[in-house]
Protein backbone atom coordinates (compact mmCIF):
# COMPACT_ATOMS: atom_id res chain seq x y z
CA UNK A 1 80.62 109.27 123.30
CA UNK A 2 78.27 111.51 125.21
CA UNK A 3 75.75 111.39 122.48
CA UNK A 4 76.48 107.37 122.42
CA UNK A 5 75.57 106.92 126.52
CA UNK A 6 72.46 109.81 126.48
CA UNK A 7 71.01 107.84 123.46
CA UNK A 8 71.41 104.45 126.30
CA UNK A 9 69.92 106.31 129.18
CA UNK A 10 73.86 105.91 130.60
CA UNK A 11 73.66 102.39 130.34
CA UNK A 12 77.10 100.27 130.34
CA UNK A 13 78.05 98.47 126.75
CA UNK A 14 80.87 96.36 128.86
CA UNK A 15 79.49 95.32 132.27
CA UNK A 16 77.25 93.35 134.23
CA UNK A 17 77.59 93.97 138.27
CA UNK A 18 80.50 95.26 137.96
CA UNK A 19 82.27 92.89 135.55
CA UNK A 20 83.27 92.62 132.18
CA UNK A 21 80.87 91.01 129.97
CA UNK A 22 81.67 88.69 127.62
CA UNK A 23 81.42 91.45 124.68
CA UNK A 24 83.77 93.50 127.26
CA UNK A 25 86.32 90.22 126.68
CA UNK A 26 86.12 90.73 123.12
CA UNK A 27 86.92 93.97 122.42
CA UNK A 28 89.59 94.25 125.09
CA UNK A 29 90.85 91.34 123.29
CA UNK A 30 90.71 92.85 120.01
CA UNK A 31 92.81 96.07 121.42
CA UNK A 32 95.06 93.87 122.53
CA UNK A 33 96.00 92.89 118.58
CA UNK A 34 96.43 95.90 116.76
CA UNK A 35 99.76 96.00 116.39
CA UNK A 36 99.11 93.03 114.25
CA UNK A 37 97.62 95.51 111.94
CA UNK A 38 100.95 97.70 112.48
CA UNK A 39 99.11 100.08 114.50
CA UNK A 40 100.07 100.58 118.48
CA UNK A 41 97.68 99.25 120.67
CA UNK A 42 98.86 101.93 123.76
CA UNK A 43 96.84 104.30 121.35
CA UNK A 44 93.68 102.32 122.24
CA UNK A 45 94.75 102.62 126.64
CA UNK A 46 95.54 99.01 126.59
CA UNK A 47 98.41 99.94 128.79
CA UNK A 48 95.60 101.60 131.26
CA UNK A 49 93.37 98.65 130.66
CA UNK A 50 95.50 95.82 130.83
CA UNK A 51 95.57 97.01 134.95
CA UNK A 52 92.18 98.07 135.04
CA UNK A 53 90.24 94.44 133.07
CA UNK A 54 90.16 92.29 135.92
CA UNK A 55 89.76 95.27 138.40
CA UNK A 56 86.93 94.91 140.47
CA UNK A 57 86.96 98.28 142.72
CA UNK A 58 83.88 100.12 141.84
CA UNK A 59 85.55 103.29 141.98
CA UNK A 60 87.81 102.33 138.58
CA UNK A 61 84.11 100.57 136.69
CA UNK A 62 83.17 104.03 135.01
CA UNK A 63 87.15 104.60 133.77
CA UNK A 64 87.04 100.93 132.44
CA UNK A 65 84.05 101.39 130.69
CA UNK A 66 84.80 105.02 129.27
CA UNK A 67 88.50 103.92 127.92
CA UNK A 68 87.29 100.68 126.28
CA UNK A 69 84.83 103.24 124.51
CA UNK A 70 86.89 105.04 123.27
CA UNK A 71 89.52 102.52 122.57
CA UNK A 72 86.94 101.06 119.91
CA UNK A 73 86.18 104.10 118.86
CA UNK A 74 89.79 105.19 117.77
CA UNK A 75 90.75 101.98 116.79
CA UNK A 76 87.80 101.84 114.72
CA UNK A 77 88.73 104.53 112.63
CA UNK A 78 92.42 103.98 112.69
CA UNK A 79 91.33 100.61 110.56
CA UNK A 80 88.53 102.05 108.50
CA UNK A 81 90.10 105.19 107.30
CA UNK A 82 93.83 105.12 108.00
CA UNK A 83 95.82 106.36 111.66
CA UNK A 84 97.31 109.45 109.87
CA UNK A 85 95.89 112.27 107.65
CA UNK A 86 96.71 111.44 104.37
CA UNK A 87 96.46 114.94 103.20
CA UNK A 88 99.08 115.85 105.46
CA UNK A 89 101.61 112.79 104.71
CA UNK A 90 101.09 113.02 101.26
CA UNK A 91 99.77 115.58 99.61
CA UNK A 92 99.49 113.81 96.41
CA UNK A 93 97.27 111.33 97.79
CA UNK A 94 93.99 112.22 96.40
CA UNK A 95 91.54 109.77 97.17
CA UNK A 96 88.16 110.55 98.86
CA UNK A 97 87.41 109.39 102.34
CA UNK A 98 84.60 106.84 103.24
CA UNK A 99 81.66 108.11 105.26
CA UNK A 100 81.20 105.51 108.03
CA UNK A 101 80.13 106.15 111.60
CA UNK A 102 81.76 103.74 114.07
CA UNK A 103 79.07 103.95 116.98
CA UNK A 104 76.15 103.35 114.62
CA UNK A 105 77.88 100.38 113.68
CA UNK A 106 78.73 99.41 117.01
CA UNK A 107 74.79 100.11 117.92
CA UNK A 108 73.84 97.97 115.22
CA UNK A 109 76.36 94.46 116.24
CA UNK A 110 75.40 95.34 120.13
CA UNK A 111 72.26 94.59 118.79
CA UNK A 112 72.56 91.69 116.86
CA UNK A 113 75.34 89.96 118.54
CA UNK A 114 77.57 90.37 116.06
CA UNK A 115 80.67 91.69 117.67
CA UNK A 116 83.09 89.91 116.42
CA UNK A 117 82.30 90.53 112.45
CA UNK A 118 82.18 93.99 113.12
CA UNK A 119 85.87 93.76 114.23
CA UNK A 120 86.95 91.94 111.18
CA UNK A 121 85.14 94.01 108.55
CA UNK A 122 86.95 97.46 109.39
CA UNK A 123 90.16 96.45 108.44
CA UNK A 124 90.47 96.38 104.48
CA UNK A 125 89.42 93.53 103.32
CA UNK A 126 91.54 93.19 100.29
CA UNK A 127 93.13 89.78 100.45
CA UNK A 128 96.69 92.28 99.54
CA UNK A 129 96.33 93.58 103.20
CA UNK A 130 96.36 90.38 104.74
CA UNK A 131 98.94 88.84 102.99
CA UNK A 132 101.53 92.74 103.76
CA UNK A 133 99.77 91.93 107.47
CA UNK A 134 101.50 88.69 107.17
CA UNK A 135 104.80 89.69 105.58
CA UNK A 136 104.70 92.45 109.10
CA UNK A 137 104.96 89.10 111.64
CA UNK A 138 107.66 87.68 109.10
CA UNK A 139 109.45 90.02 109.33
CA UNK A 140 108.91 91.07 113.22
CA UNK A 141 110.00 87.48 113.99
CA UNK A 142 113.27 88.40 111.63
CA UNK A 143 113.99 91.23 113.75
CA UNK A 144 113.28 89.08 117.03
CA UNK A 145 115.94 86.97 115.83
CA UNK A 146 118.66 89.45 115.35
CA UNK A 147 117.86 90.61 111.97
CA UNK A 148 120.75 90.62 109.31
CA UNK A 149 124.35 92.24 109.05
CA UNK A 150 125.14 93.89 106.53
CA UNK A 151 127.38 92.21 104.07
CA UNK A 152 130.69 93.71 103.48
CA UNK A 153 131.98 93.27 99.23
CA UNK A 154 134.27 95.09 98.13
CA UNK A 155 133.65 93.36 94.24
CA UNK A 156 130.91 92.32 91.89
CA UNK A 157 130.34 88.71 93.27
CA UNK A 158 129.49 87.37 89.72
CA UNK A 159 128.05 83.33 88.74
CA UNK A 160 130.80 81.11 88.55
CA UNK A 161 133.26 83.33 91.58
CA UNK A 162 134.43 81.53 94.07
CA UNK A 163 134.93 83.62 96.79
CA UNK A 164 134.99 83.74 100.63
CA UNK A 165 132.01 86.33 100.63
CA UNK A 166 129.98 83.96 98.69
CA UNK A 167 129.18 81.84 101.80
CA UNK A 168 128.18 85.03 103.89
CA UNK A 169 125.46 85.88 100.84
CA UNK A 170 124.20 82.43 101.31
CA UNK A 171 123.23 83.23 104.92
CA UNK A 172 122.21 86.96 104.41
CA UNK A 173 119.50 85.34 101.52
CA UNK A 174 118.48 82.44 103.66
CA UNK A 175 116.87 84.81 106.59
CA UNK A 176 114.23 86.00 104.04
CA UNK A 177 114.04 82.47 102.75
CA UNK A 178 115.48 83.14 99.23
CA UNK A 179 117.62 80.47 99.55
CA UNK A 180 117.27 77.18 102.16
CA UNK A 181 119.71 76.96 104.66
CA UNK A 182 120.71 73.10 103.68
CA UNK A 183 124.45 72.80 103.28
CA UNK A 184 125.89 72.47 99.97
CA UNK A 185 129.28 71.21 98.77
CA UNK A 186 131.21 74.36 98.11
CA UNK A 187 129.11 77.40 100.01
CA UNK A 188 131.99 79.41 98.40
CA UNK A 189 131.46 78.96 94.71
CA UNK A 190 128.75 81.23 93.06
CA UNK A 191 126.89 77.82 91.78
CA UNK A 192 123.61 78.34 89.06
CA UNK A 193 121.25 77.50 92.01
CA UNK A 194 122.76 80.52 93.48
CA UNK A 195 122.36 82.48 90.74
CA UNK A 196 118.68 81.89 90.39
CA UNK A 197 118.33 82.40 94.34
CA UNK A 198 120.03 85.91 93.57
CA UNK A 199 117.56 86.20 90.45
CA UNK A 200 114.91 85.70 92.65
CA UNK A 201 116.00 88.20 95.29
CA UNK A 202 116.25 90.72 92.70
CA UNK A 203 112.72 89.92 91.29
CA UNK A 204 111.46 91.20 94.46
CA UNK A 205 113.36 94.46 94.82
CA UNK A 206 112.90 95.32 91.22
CA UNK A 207 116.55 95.13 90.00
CA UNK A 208 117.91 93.93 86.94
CA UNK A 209 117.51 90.13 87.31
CA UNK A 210 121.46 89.14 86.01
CA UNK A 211 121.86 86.97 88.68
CA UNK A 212 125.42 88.55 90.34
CA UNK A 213 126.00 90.49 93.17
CA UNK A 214 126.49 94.25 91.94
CA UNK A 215 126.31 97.67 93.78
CA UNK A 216 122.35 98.07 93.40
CA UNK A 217 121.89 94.44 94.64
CA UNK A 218 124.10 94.44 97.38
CA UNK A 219 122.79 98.18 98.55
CA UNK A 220 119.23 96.35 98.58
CA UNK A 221 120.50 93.41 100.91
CA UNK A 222 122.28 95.53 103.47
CA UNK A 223 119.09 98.01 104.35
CA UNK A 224 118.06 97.00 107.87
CA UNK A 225 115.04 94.68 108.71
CA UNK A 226 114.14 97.64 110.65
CA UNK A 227 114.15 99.60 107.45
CA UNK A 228 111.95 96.86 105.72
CA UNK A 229 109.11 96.70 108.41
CA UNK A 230 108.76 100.40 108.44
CA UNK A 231 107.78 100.14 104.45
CA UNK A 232 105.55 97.70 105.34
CA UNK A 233 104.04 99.53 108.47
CA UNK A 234 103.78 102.63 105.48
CA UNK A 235 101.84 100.24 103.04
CA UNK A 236 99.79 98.87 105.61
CA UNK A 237 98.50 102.89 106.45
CA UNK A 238 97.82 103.55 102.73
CA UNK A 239 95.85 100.41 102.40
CA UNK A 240 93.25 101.69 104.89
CA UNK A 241 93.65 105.48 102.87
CA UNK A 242 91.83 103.33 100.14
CA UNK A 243 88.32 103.21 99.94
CA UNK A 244 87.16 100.47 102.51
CA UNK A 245 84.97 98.71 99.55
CA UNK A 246 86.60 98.54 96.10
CA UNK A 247 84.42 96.98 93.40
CA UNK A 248 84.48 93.86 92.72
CA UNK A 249 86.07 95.13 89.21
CA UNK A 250 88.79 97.74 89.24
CA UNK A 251 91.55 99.01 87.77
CA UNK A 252 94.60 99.37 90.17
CA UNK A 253 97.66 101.36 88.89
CA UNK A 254 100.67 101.32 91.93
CA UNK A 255 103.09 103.88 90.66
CA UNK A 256 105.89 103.08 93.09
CA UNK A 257 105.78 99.52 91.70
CA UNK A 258 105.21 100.56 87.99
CA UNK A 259 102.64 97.73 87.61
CA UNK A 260 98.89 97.75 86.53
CA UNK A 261 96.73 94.97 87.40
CA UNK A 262 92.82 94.25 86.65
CA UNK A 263 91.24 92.50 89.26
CA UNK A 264 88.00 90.57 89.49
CA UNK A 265 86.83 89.14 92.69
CA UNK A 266 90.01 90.47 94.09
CA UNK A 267 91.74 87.61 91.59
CA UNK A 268 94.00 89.50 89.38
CA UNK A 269 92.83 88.41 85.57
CA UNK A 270 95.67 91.21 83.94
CA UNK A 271 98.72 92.33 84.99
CA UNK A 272 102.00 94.33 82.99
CA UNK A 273 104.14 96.97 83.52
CA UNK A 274 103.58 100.32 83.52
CA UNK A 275 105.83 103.66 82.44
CA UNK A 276 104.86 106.42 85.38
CA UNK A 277 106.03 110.30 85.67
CA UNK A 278 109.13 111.34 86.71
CA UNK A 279 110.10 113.25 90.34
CA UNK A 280 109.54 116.39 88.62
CA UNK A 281 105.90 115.51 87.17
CA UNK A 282 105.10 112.52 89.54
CA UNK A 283 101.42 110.70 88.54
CA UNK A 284 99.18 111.34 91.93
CA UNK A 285 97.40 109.09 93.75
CA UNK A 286 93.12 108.95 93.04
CA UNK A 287 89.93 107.23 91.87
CA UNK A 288 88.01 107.71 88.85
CA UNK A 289 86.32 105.48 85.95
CA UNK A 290 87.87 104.41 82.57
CA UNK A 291 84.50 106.11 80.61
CA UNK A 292 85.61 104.88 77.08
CA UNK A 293 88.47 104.39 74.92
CA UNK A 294 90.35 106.04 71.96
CA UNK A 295 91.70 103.95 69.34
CA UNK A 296 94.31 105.59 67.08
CA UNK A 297 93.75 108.87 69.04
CA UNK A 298 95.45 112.63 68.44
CA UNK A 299 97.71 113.86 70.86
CA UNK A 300 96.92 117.56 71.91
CA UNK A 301 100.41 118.43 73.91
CA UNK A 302 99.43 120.09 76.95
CA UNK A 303 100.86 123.47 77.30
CA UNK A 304 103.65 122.73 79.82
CA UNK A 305 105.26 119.99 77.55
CA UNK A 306 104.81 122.25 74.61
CA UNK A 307 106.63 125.32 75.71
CA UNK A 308 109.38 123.12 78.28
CA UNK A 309 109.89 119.87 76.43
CA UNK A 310 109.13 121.04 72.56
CA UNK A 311 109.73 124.81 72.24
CA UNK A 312 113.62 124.34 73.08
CA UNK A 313 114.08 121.00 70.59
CA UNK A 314 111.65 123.41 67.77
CA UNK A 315 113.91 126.31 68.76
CA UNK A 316 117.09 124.42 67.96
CA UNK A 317 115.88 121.98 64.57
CA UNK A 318 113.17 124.17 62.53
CA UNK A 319 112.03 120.60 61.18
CA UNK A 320 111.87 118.69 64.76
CA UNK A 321 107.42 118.82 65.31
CA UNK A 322 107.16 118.46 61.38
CA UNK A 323 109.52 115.24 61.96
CA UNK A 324 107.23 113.82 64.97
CA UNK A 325 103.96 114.99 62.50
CA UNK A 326 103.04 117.61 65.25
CA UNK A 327 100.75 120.01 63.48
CA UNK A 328 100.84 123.75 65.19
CA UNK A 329 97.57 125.62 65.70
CA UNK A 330 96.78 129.16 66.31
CA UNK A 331 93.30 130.76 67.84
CA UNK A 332 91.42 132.75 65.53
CA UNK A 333 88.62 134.13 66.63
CA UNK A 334 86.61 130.97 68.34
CA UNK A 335 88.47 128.68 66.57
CA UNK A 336 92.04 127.57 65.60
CA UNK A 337 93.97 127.57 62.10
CA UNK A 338 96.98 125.62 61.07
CA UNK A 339 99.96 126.93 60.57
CA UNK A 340 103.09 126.35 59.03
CA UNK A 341 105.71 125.78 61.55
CA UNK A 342 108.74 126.86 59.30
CA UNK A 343 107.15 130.10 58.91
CA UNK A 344 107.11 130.93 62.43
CA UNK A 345 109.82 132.67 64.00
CA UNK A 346 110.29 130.48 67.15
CA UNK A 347 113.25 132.12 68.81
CA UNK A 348 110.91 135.27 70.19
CA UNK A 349 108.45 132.65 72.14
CA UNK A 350 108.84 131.26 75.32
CA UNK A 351 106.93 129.92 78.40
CA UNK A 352 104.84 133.26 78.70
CA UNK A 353 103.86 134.22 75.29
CA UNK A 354 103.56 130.87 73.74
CA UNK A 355 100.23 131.69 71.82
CA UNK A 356 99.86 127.98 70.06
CA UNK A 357 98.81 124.80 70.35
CA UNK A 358 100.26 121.45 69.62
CA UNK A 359 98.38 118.43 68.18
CA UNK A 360 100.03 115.02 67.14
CA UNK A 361 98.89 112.86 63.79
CA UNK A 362 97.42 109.77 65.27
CA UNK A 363 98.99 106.31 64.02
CA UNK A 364 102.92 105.19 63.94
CA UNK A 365 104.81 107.40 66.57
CA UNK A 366 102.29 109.02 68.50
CA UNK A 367 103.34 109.63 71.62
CA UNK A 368 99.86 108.14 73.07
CA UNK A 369 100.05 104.56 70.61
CA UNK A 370 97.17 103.09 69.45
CA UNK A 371 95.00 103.26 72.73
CA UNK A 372 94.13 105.80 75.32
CA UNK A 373 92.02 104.82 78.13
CA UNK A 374 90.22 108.46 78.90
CA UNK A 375 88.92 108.30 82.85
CA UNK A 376 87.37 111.84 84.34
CA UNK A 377 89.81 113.73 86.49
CA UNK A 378 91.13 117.23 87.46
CA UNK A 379 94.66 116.15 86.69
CA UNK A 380 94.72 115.71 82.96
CA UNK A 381 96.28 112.20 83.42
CA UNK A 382 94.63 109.18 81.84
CA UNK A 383 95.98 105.52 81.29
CA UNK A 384 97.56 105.08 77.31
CA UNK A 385 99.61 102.66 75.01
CA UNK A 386 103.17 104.25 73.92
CA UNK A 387 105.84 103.56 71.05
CA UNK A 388 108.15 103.42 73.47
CA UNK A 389 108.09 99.82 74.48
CA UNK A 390 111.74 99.52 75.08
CA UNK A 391 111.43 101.71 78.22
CA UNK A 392 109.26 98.57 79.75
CA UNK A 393 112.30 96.34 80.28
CA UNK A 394 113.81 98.56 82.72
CA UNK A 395 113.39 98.34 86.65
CA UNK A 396 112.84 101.88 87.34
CA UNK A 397 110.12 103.36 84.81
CA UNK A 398 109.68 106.79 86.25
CA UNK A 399 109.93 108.67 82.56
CA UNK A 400 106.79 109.99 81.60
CA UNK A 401 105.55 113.37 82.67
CA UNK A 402 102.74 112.36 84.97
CA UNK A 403 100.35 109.89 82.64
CA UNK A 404 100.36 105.96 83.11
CA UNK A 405 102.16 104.18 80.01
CA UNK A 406 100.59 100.53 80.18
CA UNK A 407 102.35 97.61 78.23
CA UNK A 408 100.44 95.68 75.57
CA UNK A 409 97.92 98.14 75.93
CA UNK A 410 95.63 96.82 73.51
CA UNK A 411 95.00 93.27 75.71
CA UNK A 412 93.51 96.19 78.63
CA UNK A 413 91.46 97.43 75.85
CA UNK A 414 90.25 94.05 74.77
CA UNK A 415 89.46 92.78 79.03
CA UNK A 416 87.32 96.10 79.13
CA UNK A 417 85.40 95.44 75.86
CA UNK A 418 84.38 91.99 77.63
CA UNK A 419 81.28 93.61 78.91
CA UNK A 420 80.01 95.62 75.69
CA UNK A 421 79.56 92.22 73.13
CA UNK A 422 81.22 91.19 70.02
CA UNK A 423 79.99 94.10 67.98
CA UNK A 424 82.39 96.44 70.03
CA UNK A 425 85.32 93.84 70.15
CA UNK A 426 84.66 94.15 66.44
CA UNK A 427 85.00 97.78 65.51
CA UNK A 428 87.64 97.70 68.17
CA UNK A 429 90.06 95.41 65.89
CA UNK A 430 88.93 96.81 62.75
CA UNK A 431 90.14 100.38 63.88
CA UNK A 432 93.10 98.96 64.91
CA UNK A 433 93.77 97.26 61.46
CA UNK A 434 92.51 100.48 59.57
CA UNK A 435 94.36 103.01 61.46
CA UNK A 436 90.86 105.24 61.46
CA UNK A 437 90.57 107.20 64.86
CA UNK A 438 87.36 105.32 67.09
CA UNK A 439 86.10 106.43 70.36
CA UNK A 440 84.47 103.50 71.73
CA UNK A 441 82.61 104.11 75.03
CA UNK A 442 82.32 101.51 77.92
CA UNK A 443 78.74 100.19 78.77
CA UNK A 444 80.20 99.69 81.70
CA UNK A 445 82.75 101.98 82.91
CA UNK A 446 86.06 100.49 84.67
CA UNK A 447 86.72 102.18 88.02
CA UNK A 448 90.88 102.58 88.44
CA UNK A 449 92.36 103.40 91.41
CA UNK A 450 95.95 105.02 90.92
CA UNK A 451 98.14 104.15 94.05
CA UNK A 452 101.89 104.49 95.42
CA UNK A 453 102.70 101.16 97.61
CA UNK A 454 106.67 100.46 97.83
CA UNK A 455 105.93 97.09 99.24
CA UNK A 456 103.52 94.85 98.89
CA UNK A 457 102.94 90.58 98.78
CA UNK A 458 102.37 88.78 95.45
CA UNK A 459 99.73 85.92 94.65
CA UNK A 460 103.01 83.55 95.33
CA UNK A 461 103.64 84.91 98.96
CA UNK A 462 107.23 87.26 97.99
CA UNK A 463 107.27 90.05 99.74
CA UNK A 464 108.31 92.52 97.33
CA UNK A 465 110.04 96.59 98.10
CA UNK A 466 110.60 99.14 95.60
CA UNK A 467 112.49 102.21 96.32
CA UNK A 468 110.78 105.72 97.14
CA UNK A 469 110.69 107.21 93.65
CA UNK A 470 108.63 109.79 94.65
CA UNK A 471 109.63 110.82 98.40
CA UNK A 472 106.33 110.15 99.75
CA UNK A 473 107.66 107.63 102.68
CA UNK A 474 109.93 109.68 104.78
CA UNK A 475 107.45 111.95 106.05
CA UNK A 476 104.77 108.90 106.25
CA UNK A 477 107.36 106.47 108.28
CA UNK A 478 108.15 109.60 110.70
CA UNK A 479 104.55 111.06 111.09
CA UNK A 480 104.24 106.90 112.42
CA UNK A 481 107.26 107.05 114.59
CA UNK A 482 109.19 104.93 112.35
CA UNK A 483 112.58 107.00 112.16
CA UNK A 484 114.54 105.07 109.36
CA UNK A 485 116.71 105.45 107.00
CA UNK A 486 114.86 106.78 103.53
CA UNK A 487 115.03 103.98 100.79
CA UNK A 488 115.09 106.34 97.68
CA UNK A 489 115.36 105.57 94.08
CA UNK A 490 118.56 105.64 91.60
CA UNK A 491 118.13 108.59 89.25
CA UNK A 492 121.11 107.38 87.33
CA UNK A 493 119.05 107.06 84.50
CA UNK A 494 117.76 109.66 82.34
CA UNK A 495 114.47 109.69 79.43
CA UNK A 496 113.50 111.96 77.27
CA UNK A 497 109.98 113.11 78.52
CA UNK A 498 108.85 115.42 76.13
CA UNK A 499 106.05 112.82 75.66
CA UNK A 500 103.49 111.98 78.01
């Protein structure tokens, strides 16, 4: 701010004898609203200011004029870059920060009149972040209204029940406009528009969509609203943690939702389901480029899933990597020869004198399937097809150990080939036919961004929450004064994840 004033000879920005100019109204005004962005607006001394704006004691001008300064200044940032530190929320946030220098800017729409704009291009300007900035007044104006109570059943409310608790779900599901609040002739009876209300509800919390009233379901209706605006005031935060300008083509992975969408002039032209890692070996959250593809490719088992996933199943069935057609390698010299895995004594090996390396035959069973999308990065995790398609049609895909499982795989492959002609779309489908191993690069590499949002607005307007797989909102929701009650995942279920 010093710098700011010297460089304007100590000039005001915000007053004319003694007033506020009409700029001055502006950004006061546009203090005023940032809790509409989920952020507090006492952090930008609109508490000061809102005693100080129509002051007119000379003594109080410079204070005005300082604070409003400074107001833009933090607010400023607060939009472009995120309130919090993501490094110290999340750790496995990874993603660079924009360089951006809020006076220059401010300088610059001084200048040319341009206030205004300059206030609505720091916020992110993803139409995703306006429609979760949306879903935050929803569901403000639910908590105005007294929120919800929780629902108390003591059974598995199932279609076709008829029960007293039946009418009480009605209500519960009308205050997040699941279901309208128009009477029907027996609010008791679990009717089939019920059922696809409940369907519908469970659509958007990522639970098994069988229509009746279980413990997952009902656990999902009775967390607070309070609960529910803090995940959104969470997913708000990481939105501005993105880069501030995403192509106009990207790749956007959001692990907590196990989803991948393509989107093209912020339209989304692809979008499936995704397999993620597990707690233990949880994908992270960056940027990089998809810099060419793999078809049919070879699976070299990274050391960790060789000696803690493979070693013990080897160790305990002499024929188990013959059986998946993993091939064992040992270094000679500069280079590595086969060997035979039945001639190998594996009970003396373990984690620190493991001394091979493990590749997998490309083609049927390979734990990568026919496609892997290779993308730069110090994490050794890239985006990749999988046999296991079965593990798409659950709710909670948290099984791999860290890399991105995508569903139909091979459509990705095809929407990234748009760009590099019919010759490439061609040797694309004959390696696929063939089974040969092609490594096709992009003319025009696909930037992916690899995210963890547990709530988040669809192209239809549902508002949709996932639970915490990872953790990573506890210490996000307190570091923003938003002491609630974790929403954590079910680890009921177990995977084998001796695959990536």
């Amino acid at each position: 701010m010093e710098r700011f004033y010297d460089e304007r000879d100590g000039a005001f920005i915000w007053h004319r004898d003694e007033a506020l100019t009409t700029q001055g109204r502006q950004l006061y005004a546009w203090l005023s609203v940032a809790e509409r962005d989920g952020l507090t607006a006492s952090d930008y001394h609109v508490n000061h200011l809102k005693y100080l704006v129509n002051d007119v004691m000379p003594d109080h001008l410079l204070l005005r004029e300082l604070l409003m300064t400074d107001g833009f200044l933090r607010l400023a940032k607060d939009l472009r870059y995120g309130h919090l530190d993501p490094k110290a929320t999340d750790p496995l946030w990874l993603l660079p920060d924009d360089v951006f220098d809020p006076l220059d800017a401010l300088n610059l729409a001084l200048q040319q009149n341009t206030l205004p704009e300059l206030f609505d291009s720091l916020s992110p300007r993803s139409s995703a972040y306006r429609r979760l900035k949306q879903a935050l007044a929803d569901y403000r104006d639910i908590q105005a209204m007294g929120g919800w109570q929780s629902l108390e059943i003591d059974q598995t409310l199932r279609p076709g029940d008829e029960h007293v608790r039946v009418a009480a779900l009605r209500e519960r599901l009308a205050i997040e406009a699941d279901v309208g609040s128009e009477s029907v002739e027996n609010a008791s009876r679990f009717d089939p528009a019920l059922v696809e209300t409940v369907k519908r509800f469970q659509r958007r919390f990522g639970l098994y969509e069988d229509g009746a009233v279980g413990p997952n379901t009902l656990r999902a209706l009775n967390v607070p609203v309070e609960t529910r605006i803090a995940q959104i005031l969470a997913n708000l935060e990481r939105w501005r943690w993105l880069p501030h300008e995403l192509e106009s083509q990207h790749i956007l992975v959001n692990t907590a939702g196990f989803d991948i969408a393509v989107k093209a002039e912020d339209q989304v032209v692809f979008h499936k389901r995704t397999v993620n890692g597990t707690q233990e070996r949880q994908t992270p959250s960056f940027g990089s480029r998809v810099t060419h593809m793999v078809v049919n490719p070879l699976w070299t088992v990274p050391r960790s899933i060789a000696v803690k996933d493979l070693l013990p199943k080897q160790q305990m069935d002499d024929g188990f990597l013959q059986s998946k057609r993993i091939r064992v390698y040992r270094r000679h010299g500069k280079d590595f020869d086969e060997v035979d895995p039945l001639a190998i004594d594996w009970s003396i090996y373990h984690a620190d004198n493991f001394p091979f390396l493990l590749r997998q035959d490309s083609g049927k069973g390979n734990s990568l399937g026919r496609v892997k999308f290779y993308m730069p990065n110090q994490h050794a995790i890239y985006l990749h097809d999988t046999p296991a398609v079965g593990l798409f049609e659950r709710p909670k895909r948290a099984f791999s150990s860290g890399c991105v499982r995508v569903e139909n795989a091979d459509q990705l492959a095809r929407l990234l080939l748009q760009n590099d002609g019919a010759s490439q779309e061609d040797q694309f489908s004959q390696a696929l036919d063939t089974g040969e191993t092609l490594i096709s690069p992009l003319a025009r590499p696909m930037p992916v961004y690899l995210t963890y949002f547990t709530s988040w607005v669809d192209g239809d307007g549902d508002v949709h929450f996932r639970p915490d797989i990872y953790q990573r909102n506890v210490s996000l929701m307190l570091a923003m004064g938003e002491g609630m009650d974790p929403v954590t995942a079910n680890h009921a279920e177990t995977e084998d994840t001796s695959s990536l």
